[in-house]
C-alpha atoms as a PDB file:
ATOM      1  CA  UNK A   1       0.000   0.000   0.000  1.00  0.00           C
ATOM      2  CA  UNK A   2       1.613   2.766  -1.477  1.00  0.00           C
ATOM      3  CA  UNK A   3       0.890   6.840  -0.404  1.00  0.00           C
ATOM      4  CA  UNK A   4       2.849   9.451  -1.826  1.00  0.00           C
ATOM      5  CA  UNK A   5       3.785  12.871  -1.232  1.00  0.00           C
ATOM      6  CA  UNK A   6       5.276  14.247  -5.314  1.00  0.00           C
ATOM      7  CA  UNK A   7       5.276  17.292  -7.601  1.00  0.00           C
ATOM      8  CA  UNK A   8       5.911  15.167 -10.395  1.00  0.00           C
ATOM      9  CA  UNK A   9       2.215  16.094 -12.490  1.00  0.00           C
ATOM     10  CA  UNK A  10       2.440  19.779 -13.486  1.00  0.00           C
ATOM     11  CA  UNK A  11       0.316  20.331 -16.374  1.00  0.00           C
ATOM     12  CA  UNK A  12       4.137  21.349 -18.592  1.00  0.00           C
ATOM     13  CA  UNK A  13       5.672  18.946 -16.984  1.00  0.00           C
ATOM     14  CA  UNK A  14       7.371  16.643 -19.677  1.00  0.00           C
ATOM     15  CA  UNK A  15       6.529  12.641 -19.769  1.00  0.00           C
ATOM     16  CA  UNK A  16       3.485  12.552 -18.026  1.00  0.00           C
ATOM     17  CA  UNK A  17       2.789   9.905 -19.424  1.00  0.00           C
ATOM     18  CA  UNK A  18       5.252   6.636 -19.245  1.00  0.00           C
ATOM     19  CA  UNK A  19       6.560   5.590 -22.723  1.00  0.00           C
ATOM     20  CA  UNK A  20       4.816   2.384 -24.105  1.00  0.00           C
ATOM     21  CA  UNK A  21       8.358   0.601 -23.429  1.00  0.00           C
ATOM     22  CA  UNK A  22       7.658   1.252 -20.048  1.00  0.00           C
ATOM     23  CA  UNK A  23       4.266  -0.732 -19.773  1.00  0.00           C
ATOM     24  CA  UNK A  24       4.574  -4.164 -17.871  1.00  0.00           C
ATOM     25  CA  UNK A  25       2.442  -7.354 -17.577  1.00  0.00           C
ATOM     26  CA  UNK A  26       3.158  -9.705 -14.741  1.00  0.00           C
ATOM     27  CA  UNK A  27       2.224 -12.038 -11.747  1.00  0.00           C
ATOM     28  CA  UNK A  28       0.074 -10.955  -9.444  1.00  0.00           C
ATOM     29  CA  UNK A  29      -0.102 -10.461  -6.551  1.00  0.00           C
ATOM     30  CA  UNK A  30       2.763  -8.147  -7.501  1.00  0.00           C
ATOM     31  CA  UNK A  31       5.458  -8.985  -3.895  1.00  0.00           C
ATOM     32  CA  UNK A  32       4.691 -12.902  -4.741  1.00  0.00           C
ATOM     33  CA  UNK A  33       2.145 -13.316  -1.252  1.00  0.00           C
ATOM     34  CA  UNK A  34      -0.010 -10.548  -0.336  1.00  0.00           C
ATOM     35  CA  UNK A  35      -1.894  -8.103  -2.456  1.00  0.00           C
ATOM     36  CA  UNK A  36      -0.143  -4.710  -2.893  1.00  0.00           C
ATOM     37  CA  UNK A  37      -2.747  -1.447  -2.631  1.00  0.00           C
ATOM     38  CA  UNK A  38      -1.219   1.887  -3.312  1.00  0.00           C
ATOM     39  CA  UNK A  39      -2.479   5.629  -2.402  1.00  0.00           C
ATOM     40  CA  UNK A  40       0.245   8.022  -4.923  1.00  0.00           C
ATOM     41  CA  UNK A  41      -1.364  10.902  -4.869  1.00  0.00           C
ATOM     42  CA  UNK A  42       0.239  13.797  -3.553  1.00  0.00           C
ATOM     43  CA  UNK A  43      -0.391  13.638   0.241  1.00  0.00           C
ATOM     44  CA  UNK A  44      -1.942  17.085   0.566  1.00  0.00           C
ATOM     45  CA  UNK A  45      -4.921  15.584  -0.597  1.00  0.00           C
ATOM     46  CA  UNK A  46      -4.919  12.618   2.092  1.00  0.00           C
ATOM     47  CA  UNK A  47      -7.226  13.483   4.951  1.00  0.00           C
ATOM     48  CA  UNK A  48      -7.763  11.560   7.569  1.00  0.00           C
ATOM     49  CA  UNK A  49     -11.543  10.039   6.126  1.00  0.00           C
ATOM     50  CA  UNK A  50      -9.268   8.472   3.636  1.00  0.00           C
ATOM     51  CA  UNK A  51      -6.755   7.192   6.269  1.00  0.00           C
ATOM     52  CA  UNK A  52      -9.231   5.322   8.345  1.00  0.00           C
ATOM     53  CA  UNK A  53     -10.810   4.112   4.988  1.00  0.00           C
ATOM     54  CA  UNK A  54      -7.526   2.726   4.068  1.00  0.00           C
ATOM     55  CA  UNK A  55      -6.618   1.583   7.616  1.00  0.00           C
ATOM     56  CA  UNK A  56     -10.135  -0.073   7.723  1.00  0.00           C
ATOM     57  CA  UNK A  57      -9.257  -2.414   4.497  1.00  0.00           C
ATOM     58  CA  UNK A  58      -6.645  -3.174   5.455  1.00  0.00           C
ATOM     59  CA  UNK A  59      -7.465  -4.672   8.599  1.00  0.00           C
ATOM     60  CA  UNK A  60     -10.109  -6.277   6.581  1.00  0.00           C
ATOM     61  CA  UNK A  61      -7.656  -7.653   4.017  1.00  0.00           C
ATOM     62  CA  UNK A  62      -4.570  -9.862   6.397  1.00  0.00           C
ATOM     63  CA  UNK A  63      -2.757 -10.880   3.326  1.00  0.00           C
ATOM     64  CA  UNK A  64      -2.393  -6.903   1.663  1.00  0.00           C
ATOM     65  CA  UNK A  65       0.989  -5.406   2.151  1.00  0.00           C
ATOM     66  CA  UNK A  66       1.186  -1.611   2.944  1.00  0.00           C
ATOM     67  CA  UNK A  67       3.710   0.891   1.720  1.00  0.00           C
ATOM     68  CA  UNK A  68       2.670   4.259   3.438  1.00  0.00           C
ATOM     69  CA  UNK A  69       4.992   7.542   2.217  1.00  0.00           C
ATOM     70  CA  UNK A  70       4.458  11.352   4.446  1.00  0.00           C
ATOM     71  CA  UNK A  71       1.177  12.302   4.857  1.00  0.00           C
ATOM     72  CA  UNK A  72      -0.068  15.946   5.880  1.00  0.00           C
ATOM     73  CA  UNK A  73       0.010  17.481   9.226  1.00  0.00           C
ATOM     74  CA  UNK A  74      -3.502  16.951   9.763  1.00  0.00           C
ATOM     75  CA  UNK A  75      -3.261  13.360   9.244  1.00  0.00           C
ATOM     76  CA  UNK A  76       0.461  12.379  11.283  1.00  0.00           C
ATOM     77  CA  UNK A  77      -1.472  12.967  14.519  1.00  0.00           C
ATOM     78  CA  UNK A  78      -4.370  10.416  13.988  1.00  0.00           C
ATOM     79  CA  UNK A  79      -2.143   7.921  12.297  1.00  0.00           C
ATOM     80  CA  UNK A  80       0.580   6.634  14.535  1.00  0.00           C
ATOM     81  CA  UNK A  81      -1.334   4.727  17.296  1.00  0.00           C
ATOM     82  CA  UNK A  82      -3.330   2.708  14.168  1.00  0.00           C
ATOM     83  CA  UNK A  83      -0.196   2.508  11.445  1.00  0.00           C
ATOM     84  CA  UNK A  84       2.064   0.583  14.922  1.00  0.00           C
ATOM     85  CA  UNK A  85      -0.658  -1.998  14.694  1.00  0.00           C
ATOM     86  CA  UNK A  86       0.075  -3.111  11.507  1.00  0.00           C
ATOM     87  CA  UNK A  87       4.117  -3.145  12.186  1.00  0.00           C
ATOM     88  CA  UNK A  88       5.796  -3.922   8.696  1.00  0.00           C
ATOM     89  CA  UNK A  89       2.622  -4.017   6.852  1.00  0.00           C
ATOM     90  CA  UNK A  90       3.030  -0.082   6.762  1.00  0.00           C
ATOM     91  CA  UNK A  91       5.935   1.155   5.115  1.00  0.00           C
ATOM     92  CA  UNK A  92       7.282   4.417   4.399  1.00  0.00           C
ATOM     93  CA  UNK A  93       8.844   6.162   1.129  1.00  0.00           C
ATOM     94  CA  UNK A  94       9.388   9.199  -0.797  1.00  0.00           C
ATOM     95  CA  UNK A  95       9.580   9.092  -4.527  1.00  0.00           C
ATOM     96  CA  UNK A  96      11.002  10.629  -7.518  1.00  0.00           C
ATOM     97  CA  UNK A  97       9.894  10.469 -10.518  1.00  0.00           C
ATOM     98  CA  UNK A  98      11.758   7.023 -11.594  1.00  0.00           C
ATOM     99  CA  UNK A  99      10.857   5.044  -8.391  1.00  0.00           C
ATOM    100  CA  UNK A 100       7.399   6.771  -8.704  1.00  0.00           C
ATOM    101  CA  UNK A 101       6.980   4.436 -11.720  1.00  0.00           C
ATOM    102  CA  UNK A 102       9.204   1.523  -9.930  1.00  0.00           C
ATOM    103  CA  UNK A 103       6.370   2.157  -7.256  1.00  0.00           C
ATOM    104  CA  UNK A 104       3.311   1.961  -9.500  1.00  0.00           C
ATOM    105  CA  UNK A 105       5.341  -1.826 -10.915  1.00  0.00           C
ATOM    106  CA  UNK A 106       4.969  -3.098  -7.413  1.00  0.00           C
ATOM    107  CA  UNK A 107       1.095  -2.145  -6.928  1.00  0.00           C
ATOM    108  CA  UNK A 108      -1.676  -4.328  -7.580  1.00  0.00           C
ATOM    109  CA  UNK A 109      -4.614  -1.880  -6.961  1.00  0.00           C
ATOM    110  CA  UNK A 110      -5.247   1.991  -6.705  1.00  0.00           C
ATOM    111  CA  UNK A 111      -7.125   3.362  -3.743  1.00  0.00           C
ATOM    112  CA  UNK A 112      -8.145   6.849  -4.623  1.00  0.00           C
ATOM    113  CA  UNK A 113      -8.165  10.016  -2.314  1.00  0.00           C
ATOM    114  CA  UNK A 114     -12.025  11.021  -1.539  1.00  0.00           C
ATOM    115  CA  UNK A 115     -12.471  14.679  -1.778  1.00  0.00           C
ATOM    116  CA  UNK A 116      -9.871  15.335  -3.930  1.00  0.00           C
ATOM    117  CA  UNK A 117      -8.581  12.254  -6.210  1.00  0.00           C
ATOM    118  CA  UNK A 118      -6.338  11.283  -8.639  1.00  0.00           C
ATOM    119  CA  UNK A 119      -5.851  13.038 -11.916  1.00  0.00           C
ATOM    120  CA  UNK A 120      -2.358  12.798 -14.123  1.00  0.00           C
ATOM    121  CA  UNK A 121      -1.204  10.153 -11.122  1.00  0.00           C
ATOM    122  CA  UNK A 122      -4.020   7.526 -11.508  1.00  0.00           C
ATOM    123  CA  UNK A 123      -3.954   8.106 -15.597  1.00  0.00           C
ATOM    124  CA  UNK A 124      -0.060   6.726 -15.474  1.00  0.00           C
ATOM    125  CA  UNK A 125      -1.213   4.240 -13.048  1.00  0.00           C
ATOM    126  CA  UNK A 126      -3.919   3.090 -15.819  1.00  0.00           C
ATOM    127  CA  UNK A 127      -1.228   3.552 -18.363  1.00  0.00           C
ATOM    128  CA  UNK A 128       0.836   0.815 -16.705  1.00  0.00           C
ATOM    129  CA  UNK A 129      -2.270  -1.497 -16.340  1.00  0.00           C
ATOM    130  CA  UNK A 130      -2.811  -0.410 -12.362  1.00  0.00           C
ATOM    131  CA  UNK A 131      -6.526  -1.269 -11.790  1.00  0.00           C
ATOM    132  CA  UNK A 132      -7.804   1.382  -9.971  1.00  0.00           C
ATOM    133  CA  UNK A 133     -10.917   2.302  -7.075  1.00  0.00           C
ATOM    134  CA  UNK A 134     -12.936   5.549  -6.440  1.00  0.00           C
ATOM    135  CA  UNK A 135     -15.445   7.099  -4.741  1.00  0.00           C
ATOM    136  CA  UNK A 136     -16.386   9.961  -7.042  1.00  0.00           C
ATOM    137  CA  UNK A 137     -17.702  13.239  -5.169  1.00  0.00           C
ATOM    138  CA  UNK A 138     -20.074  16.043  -6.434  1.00  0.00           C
ATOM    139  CA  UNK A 139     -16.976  18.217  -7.490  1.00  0.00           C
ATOM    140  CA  UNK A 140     -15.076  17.710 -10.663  1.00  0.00           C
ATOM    141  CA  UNK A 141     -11.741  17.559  -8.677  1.00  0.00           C
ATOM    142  CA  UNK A 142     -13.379  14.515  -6.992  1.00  0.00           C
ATOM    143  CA  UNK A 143     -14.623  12.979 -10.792  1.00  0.00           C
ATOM    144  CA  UNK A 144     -12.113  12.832 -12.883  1.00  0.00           C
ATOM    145  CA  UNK A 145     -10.895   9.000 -12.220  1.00  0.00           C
ATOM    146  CA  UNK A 146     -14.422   7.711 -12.353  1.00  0.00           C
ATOM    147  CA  UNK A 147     -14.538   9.711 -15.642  1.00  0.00           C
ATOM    148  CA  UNK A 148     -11.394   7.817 -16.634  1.00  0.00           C
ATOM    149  CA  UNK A 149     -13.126   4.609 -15.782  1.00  0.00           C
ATOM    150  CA  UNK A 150     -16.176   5.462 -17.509  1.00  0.00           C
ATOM    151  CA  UNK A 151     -14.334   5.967 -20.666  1.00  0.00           C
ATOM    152  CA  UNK A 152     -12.613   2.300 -20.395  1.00  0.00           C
ATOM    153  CA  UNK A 153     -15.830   0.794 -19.417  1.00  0.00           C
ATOM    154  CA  UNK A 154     -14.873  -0.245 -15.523  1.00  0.00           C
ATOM    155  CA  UNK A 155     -17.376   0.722 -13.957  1.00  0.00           C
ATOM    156  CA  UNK A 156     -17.376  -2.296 -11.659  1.00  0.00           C
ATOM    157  CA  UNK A 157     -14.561  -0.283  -9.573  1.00  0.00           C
ATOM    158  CA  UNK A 158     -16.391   3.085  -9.453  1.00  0.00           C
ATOM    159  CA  UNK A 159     -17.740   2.735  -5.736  1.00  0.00           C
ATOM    160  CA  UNK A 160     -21.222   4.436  -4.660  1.00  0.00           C
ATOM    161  CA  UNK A 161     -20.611   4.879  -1.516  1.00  0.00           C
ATOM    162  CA  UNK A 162     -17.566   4.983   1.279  1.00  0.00           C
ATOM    163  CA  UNK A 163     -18.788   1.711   2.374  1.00  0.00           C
ATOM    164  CA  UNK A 164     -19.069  -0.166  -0.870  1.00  0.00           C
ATOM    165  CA  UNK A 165     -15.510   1.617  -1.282  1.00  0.00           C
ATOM    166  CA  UNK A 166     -14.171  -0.031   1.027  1.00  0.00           C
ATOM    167  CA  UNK A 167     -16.159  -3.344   0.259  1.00  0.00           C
ATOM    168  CA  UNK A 168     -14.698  -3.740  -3.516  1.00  0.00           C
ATOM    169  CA  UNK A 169     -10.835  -2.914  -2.044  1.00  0.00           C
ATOM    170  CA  UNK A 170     -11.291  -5.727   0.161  1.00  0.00           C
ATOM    171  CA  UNK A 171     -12.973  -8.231  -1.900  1.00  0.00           C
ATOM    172  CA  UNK A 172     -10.227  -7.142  -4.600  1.00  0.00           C
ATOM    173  CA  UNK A 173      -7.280  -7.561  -1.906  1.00  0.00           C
ATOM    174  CA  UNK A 174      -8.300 -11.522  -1.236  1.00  0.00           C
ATOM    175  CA  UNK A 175      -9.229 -12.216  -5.119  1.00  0.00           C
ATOM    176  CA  UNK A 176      -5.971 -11.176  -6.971  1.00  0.00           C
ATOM    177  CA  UNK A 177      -7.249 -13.698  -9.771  1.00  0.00           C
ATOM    178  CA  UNK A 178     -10.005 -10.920 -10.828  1.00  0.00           C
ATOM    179  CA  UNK A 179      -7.060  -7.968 -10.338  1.00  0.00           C
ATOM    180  CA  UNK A 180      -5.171  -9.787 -12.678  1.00  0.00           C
ATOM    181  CA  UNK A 181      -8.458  -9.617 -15.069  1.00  0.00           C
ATOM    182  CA  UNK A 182      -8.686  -6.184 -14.837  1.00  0.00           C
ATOM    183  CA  UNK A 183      -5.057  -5.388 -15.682  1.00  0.00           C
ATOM    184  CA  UNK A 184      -5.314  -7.500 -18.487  1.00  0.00           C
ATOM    185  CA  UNK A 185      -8.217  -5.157 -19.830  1.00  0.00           C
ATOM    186  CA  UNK A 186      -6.913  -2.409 -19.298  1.00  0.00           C
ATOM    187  CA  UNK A 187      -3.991  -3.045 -21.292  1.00  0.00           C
ATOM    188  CA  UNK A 188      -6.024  -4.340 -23.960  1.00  0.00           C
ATOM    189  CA  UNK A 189      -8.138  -1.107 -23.796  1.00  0.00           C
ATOM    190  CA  UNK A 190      -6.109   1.482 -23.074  1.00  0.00           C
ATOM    191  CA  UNK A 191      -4.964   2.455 -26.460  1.00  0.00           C
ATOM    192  CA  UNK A 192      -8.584   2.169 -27.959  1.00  0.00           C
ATOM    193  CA  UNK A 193     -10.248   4.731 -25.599  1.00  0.00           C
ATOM    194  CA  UNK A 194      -8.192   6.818 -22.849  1.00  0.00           C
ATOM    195  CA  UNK A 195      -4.859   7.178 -24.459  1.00  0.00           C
ATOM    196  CA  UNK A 196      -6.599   7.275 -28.289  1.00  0.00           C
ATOM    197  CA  UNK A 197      -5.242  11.162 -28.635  1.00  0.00           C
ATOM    198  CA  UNK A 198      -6.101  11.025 -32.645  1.00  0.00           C
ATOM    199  CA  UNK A 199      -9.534  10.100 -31.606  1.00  0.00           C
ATOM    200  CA  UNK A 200      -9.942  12.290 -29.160  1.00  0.00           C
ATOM    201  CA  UNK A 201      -8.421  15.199 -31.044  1.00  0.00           C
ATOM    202  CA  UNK A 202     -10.622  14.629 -33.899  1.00  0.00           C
ATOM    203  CA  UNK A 203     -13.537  13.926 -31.725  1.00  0.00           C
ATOM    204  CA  UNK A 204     -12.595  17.585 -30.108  1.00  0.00           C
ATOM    205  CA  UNK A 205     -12.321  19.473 -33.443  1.00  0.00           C
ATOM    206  CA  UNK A 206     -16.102  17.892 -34.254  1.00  0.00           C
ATOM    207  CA  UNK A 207     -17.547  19.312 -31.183  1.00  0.00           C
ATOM    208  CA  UNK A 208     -16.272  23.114 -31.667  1.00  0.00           C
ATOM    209  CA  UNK A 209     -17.256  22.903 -35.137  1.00  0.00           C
ATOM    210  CA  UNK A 210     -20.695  21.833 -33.971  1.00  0.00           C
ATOM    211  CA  UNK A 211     -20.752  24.788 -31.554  1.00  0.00           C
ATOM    212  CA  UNK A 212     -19.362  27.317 -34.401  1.00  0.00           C
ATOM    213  CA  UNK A 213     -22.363  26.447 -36.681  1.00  0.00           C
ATOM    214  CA  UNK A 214     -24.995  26.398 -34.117  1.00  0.00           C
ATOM    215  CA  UNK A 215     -24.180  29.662 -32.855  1.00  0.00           C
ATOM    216  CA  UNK A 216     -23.593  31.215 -36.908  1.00  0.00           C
ATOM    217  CA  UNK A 217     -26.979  29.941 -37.745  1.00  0.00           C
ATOM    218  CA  UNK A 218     -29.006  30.674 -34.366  1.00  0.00           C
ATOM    219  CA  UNK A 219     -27.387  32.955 -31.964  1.00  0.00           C
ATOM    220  CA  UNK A 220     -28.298  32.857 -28.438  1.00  0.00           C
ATOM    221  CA  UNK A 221     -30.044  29.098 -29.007  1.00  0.00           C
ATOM    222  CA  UNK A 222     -29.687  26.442 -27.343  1.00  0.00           C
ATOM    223  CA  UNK A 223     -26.247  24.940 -28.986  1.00  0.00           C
ATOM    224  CA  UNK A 224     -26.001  20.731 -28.449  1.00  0.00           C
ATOM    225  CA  UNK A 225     -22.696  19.125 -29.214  1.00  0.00           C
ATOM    226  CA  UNK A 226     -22.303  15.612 -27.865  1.00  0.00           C
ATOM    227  CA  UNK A 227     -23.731  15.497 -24.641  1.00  0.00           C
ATOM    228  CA  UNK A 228     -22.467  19.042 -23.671  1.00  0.00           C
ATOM    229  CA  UNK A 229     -25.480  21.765 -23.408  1.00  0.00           C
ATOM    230  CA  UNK A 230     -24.661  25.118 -23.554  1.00  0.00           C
ATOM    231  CA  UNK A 231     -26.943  28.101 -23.025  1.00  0.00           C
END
């Protein structure tokens, strides 16, 4: 279990994305034994709801190994009394970028932040075939991995509540035969929808042309282009 504290996902930042060479397929459970769940994103964004969530499956999953990185100042006070229970099933690290990736090679399963999840982190975890679990929220800075998800068609790991959250991590940590299913698709997939920037581009262009001609030949109407309304 994996949590991270990195500036590594500035929007100019170059590589975001891992080079194709860099993909991997393998074993899983990744460590050989116990099922590996990972938290990278950047710990500002790690309260302590997400903590006890985490802390909760894993108590709830004996065979899951824990790698735990810094967390922020409001957390570090609520943490140490539960992390010493789990002795060296919580780890700590720091990252740069390369042992980032090394990181996200050694994860079986992505537990997103609730509140305030993943963006460019859990897309190169997807890149690299990392299935991955969120609670969306009513704010887009809380959507944008279940958007991901929706786009590759795994939906089954988009939770609906903080309960069934932590339900699917758990019934994920002691099945690693239906992890290894999911990274499977994903790799199979990911070219074909998330990472298809031709399609997307052109799929882009479509839409603003679509907006340009609705608004030329009736302006102030209501203009339709996919499944975006604008007024």
């Amino acid at each position: 279990f994996f949590v991270t504290s990195h500036a590594l996902s500035q929007p100019d930042s170059p590589q975001q994305i891992p080079s194709s060479s860099e993909a991997f397929i393998q074993q899983l459970p990744a460590n050989g034994s116990g099922v590996v769940l990972c938290a990278l994103n950047d710990a500002a964004k790690v309260s302590p709801r997400d903590f006890d969530g985490w802390m909760t499956i894993l108590e709830g999953s004996p065979r899951s190994t824990v790698l735990w990185t810094s967390l922020n100042e409001q957390c570090q006070s609520a943490t140490s009394n539960r992390t010493s229970m789990h002795g060296d099933r919580v780890l700590v690290h720091r990252f740069d970028r390369e042992n980032f990736l090394h990181a996200y090679r050694r994860a079986d399963l992505f537990l997103d932040t609730i509140g305030y999840g993943g963006q460019n982190t859990a897309l190169q975890g997807l890149w690299l075939g990392v299935a991955a679990l969120t609670f969306p929220g009513q704010l887009q800075k809380a959507r944008a991995l279940s958007s991901m998800l929706m786009t590759m068609n795994l939906s089954t790991t988009i939770a609906r509540t903080e309960d069934d959250y932590r339900a699917i991590a758990v019934k994920l940590a002691q099945q690693s035969s239906k992890l290894a299913n999911l990274r499977k698709y994903i790799l199979q997939r990911r070219k074909h929808t998330l990472f298809n920037t031709e399609k997307w581009m052109k799929e882009f262009e479509n839409s603003l042309r679509m907006l340009w001609d609705s608004f030329q030949s009736a302006s102030g109407a209501k203009i339709v282009a996919h499944n975006i309304i604008v007024k």
